[in-house]
N, C-alpha and C. Protein backbone atom coordinates (compact mmCIF):
# COMPACT_ATOMS: atom_id res chain seq x y z
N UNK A 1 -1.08 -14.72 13.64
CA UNK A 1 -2.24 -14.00 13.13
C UNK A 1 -1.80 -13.18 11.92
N UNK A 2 -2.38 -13.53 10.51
CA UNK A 2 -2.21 -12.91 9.49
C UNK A 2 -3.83 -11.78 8.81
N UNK A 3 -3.61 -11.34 10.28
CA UNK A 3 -5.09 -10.30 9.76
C UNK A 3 -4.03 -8.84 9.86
N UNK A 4 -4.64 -7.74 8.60
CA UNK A 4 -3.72 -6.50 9.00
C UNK A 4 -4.19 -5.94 10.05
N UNK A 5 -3.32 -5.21 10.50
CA UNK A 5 -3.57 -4.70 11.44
C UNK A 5 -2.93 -3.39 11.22
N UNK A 6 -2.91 -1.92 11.27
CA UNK A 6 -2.56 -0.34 10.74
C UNK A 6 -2.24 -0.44 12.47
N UNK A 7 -1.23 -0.51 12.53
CA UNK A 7 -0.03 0.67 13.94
C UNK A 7 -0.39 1.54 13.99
N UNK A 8 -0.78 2.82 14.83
CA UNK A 8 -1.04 4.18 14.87
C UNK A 8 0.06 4.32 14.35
N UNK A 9 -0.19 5.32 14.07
CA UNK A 9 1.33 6.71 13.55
C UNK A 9 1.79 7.70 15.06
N UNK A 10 3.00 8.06 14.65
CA UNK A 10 3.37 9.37 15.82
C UNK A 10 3.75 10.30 15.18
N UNK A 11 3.81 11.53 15.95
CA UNK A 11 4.48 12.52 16.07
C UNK A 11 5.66 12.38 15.07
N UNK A 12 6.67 11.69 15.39
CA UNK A 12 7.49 11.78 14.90
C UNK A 12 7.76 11.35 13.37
N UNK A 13 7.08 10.47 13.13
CA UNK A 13 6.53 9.89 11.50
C UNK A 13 6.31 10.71 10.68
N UNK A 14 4.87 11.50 11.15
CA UNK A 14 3.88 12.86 10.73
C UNK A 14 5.51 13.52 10.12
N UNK A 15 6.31 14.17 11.02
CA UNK A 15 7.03 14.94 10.50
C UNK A 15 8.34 14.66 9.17
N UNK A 16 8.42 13.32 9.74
CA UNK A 16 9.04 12.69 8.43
C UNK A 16 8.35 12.56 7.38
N UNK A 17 7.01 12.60 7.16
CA UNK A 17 6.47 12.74 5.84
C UNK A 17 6.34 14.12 5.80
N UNK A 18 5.75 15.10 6.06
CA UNK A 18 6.05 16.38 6.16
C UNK A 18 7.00 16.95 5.42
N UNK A 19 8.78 16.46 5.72
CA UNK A 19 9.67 16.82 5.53
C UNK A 19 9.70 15.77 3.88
N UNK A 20 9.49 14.71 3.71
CA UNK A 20 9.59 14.62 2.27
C UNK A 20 8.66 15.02 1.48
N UNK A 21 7.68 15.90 1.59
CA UNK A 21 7.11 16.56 0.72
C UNK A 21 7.52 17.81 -0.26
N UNK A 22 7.49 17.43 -1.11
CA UNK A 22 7.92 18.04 -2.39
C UNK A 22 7.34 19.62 -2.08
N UNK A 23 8.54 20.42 -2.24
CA UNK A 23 8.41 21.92 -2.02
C UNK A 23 7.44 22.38 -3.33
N UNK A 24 7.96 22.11 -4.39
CA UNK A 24 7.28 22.87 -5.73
C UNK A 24 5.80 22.38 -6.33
N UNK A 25 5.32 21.20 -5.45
CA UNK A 25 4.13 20.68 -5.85
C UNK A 25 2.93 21.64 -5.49
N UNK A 26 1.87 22.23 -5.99
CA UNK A 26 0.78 22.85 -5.72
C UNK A 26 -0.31 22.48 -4.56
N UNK A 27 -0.28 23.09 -3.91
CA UNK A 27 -1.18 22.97 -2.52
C UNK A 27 -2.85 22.36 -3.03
N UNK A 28 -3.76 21.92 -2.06
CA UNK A 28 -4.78 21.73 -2.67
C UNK A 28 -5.95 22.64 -2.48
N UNK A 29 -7.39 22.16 -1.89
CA UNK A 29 -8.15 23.01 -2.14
C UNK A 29 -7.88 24.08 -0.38
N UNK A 30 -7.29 23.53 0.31
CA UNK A 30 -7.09 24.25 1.57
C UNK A 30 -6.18 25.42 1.49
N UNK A 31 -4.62 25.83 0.10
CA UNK A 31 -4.26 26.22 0.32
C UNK A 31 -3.11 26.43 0.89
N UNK A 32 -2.94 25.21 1.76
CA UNK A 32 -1.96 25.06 2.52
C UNK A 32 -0.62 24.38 1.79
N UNK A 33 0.48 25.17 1.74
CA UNK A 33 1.75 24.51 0.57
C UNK A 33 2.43 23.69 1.86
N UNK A 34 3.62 23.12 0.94
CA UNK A 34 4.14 21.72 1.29
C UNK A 34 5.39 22.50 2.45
N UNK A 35 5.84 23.88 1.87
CA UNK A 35 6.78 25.22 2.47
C UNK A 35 6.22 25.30 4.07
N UNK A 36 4.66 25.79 3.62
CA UNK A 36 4.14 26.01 5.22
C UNK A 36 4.42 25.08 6.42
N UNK A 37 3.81 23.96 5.81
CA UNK A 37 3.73 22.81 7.02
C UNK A 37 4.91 22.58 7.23
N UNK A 38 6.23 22.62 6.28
CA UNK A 38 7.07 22.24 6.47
C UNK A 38 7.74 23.13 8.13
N UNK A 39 7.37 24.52 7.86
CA UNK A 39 7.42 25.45 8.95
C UNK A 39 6.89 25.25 10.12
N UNK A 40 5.49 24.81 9.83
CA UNK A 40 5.18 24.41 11.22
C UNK A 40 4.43 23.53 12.00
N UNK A 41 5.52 21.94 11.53
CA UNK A 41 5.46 20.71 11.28
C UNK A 41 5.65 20.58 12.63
N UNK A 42 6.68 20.91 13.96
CA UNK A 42 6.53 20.65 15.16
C UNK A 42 5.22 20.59 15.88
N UNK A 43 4.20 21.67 15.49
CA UNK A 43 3.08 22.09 16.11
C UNK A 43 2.36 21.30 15.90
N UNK A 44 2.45 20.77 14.55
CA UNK A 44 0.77 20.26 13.95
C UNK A 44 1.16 18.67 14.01
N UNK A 45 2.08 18.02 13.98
CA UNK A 45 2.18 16.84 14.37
C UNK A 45 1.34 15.74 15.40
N UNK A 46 1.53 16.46 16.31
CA UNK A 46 0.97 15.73 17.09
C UNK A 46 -0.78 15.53 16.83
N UNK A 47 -1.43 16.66 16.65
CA UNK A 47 -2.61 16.84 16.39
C UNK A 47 -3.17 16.19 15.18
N UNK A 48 -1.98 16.03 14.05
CA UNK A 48 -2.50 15.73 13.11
C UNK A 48 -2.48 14.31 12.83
N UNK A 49 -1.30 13.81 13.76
CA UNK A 49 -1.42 12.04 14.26
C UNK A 49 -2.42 11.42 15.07
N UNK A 50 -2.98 12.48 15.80
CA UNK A 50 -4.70 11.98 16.50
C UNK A 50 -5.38 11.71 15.68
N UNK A 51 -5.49 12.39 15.07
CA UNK A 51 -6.89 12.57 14.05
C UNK A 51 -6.10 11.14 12.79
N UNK A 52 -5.03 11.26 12.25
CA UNK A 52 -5.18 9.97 11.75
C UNK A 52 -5.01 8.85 11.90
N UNK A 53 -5.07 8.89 13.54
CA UNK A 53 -4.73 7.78 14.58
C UNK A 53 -6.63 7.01 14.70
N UNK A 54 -7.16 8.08 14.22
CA UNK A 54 -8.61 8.31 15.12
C UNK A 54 -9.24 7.63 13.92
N UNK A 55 -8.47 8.28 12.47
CA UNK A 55 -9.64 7.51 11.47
C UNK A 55 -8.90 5.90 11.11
N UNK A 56 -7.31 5.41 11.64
CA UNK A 56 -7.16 4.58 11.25
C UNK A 56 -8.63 3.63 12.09
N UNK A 57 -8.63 3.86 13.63
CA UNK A 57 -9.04 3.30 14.51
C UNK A 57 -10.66 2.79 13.86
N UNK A 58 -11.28 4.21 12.89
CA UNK A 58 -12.61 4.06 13.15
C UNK A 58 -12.99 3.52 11.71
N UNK A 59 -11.92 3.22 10.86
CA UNK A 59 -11.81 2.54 9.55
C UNK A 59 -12.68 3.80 8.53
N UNK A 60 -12.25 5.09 9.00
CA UNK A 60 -12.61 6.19 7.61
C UNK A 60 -11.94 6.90 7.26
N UNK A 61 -12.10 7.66 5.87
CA UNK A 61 -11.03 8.54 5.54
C UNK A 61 -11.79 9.70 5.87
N UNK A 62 -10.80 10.90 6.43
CA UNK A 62 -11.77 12.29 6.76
C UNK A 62 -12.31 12.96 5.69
N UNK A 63 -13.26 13.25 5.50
CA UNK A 63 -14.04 13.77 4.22
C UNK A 63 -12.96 15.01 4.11
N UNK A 64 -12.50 15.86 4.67
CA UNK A 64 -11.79 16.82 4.09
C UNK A 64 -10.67 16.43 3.73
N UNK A 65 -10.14 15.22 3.60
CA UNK A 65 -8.95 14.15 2.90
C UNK A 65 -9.06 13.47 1.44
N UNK A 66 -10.95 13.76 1.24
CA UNK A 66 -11.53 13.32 0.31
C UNK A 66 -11.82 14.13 -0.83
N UNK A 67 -11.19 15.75 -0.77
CA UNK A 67 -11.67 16.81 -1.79
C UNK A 67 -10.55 16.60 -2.58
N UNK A 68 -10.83 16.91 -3.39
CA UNK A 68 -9.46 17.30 -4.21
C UNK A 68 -10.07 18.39 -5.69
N UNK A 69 -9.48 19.00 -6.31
CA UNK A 69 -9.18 19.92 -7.17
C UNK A 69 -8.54 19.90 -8.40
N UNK A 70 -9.68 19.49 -9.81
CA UNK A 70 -9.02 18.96 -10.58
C UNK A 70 -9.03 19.53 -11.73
N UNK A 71 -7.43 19.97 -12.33
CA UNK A 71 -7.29 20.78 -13.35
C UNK A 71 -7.10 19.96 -14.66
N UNK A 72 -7.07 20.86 -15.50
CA UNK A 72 -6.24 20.33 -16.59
C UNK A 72 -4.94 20.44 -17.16
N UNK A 73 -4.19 19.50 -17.35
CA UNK A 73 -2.97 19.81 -17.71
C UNK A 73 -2.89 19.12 -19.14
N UNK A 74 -1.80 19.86 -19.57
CA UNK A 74 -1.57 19.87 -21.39
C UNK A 74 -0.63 19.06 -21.55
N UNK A 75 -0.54 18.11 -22.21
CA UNK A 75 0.37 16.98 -22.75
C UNK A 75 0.89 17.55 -23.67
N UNK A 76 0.51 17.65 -25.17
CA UNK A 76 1.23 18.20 -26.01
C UNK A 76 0.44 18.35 -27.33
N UNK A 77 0.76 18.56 -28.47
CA UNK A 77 -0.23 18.92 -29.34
C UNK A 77 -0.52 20.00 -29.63
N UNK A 78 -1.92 20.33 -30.16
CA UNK A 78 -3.04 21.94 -30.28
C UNK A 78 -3.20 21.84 -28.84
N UNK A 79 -2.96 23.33 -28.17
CA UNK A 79 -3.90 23.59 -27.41
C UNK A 79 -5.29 23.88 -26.91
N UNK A 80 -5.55 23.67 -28.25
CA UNK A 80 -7.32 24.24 -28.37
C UNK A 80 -7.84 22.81 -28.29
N UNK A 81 -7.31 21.77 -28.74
CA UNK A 81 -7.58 20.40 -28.50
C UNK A 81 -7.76 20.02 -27.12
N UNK A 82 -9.27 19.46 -26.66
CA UNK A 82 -9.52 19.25 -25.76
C UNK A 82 -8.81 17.61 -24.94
N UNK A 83 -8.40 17.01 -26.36
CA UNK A 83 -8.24 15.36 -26.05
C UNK A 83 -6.29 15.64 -25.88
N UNK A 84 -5.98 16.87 -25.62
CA UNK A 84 -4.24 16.92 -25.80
C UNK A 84 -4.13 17.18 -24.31
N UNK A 85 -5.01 17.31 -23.36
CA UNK A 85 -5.13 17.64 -21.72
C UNK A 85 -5.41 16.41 -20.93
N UNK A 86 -4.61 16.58 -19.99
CA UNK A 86 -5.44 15.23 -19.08
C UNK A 86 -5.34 15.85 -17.47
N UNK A 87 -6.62 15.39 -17.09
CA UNK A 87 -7.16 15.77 -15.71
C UNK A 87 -5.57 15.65 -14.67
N UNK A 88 -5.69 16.49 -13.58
CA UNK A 88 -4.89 15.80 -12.56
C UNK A 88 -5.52 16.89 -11.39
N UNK A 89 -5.72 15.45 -10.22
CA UNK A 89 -6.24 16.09 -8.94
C UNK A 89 -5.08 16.51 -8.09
N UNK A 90 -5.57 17.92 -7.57
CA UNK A 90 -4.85 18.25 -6.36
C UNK A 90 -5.40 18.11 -5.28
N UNK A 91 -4.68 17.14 -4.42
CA UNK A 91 -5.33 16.88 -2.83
C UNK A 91 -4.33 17.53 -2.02
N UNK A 92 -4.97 17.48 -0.94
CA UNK A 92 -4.53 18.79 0.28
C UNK A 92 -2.99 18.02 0.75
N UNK A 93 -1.89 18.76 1.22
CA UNK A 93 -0.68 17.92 1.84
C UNK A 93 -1.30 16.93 3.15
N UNK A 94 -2.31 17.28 3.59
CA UNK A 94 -2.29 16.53 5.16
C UNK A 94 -3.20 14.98 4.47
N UNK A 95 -3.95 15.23 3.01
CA UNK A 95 -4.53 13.93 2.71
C UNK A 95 -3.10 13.07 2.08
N UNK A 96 -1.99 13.82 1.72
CA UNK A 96 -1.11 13.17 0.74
C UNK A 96 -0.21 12.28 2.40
N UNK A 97 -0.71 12.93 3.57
CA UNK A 97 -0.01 12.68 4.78
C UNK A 97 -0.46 11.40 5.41
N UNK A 98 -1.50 11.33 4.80
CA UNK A 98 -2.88 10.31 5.44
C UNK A 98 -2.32 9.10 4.52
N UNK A 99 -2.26 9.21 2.92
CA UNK A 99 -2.12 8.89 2.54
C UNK A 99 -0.62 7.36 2.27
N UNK A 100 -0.19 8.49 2.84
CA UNK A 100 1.38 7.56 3.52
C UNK A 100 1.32 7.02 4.43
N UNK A 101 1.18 7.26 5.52
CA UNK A 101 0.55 6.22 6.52
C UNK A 101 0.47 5.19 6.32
N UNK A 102 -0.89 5.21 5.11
CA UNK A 102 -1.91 4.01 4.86
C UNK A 102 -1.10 3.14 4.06
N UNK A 103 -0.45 3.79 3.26
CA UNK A 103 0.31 2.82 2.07
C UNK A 103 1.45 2.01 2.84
N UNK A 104 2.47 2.97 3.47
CA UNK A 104 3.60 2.35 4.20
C UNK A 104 2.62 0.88 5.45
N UNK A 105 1.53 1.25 5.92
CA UNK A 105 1.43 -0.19 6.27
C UNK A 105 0.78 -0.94 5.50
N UNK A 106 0.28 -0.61 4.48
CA UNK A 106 -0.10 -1.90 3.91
C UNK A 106 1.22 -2.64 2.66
N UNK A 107 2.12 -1.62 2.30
CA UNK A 107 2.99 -2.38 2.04
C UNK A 107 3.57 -2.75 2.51
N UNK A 108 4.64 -2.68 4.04
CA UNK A 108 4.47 -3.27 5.25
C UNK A 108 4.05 -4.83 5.26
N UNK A 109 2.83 -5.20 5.60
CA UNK A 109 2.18 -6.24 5.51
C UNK A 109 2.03 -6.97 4.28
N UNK A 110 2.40 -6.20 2.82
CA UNK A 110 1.93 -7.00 1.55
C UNK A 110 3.12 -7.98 1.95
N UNK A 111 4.60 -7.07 2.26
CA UNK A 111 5.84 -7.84 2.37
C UNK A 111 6.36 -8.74 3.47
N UNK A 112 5.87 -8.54 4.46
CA UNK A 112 5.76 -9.71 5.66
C UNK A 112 5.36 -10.60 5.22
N UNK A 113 4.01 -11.16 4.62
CA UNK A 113 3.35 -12.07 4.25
C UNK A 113 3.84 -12.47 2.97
N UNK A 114 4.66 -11.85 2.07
CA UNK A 114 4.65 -12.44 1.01
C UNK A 114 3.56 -12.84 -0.42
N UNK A 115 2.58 -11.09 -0.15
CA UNK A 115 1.45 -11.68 -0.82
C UNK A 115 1.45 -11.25 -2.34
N UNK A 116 2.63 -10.38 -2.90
CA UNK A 116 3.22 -10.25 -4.24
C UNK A 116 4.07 -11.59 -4.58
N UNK A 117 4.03 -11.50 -6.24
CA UNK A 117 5.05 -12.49 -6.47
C UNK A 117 6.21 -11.72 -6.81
N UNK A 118 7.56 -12.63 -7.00
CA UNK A 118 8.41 -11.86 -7.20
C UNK A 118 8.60 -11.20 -8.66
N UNK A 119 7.81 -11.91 -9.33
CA UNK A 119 7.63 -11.37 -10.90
C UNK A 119 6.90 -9.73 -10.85
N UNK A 120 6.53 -9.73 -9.99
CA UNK A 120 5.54 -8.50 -9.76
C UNK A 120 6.43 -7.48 -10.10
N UNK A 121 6.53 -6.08 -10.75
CA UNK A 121 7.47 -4.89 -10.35
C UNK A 121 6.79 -3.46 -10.62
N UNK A 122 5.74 -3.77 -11.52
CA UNK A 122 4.98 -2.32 -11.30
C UNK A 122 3.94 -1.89 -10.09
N UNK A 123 4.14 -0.45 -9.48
CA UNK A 123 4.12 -0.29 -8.74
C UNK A 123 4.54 -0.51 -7.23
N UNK A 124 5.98 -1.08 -7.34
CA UNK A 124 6.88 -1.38 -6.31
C UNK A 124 8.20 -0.95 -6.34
N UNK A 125 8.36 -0.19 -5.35
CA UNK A 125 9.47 0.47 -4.79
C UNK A 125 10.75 -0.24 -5.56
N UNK A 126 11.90 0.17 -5.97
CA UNK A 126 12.82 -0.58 -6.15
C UNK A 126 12.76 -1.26 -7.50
């Protein structure tokens, strides 16, 4: 059977992404930095693998996974120049958490199956 299929996540996963989250990156609209959770990543693990156990199950993303917060940042140039900025969203750590999950199995499955070619290399690991 070559249908995907998304594995729940555990506990123990949750915290391995947790722990590679980038300390100096800006929290999103919740507030919550990458420092905090990192603190108190035992607790919220489990709870926070239900819930994205719950939306793999029910095929949605949680609307509060869906906000994000979008500034402008300055490339280079005039600063008074509006076209020298480019947007970038901040989403919350637990959507960037969701987020991994989802990717690690579907790349997972792109590579079981063989459904890249090998010419392929942007956007692939390695």
């Amino acid at each position: 059977n070559n249908s995907i299929f998304l594995k729940p996540t555990t506990p123990s996963e949750i915290i391995k992404y947790i722990n590679e989250l980038k300390i100096k990156k800006s929290p999103g609209i919740d507030g919550i930095t990458s420092s905090t959770l990192k603190e108190i990543a035992q607790y919220i693990a489990k709870p926070l693998s239900v819930i994205i156990n719950r939306a793999i199950y029910e095929g949605i993303c949680p609307s509060a996974f869906r906000v994000a917060v979008v500034k402008p940042s300055y490339k280079n140039g005039d600063k008074e120049e509006v076209t020298n900025y480019r947007p970038i969203s901040l989403i919350t750590n637990f959507a960037k958490i969701f987020e991994k999950v989802i990717k690690d199995r579907i790349v997972s499955f792109v590579d079981k199956y063989k459904l890249l070619s090998s010419a392929q290399f942007g956007f692939r690991k390695g």
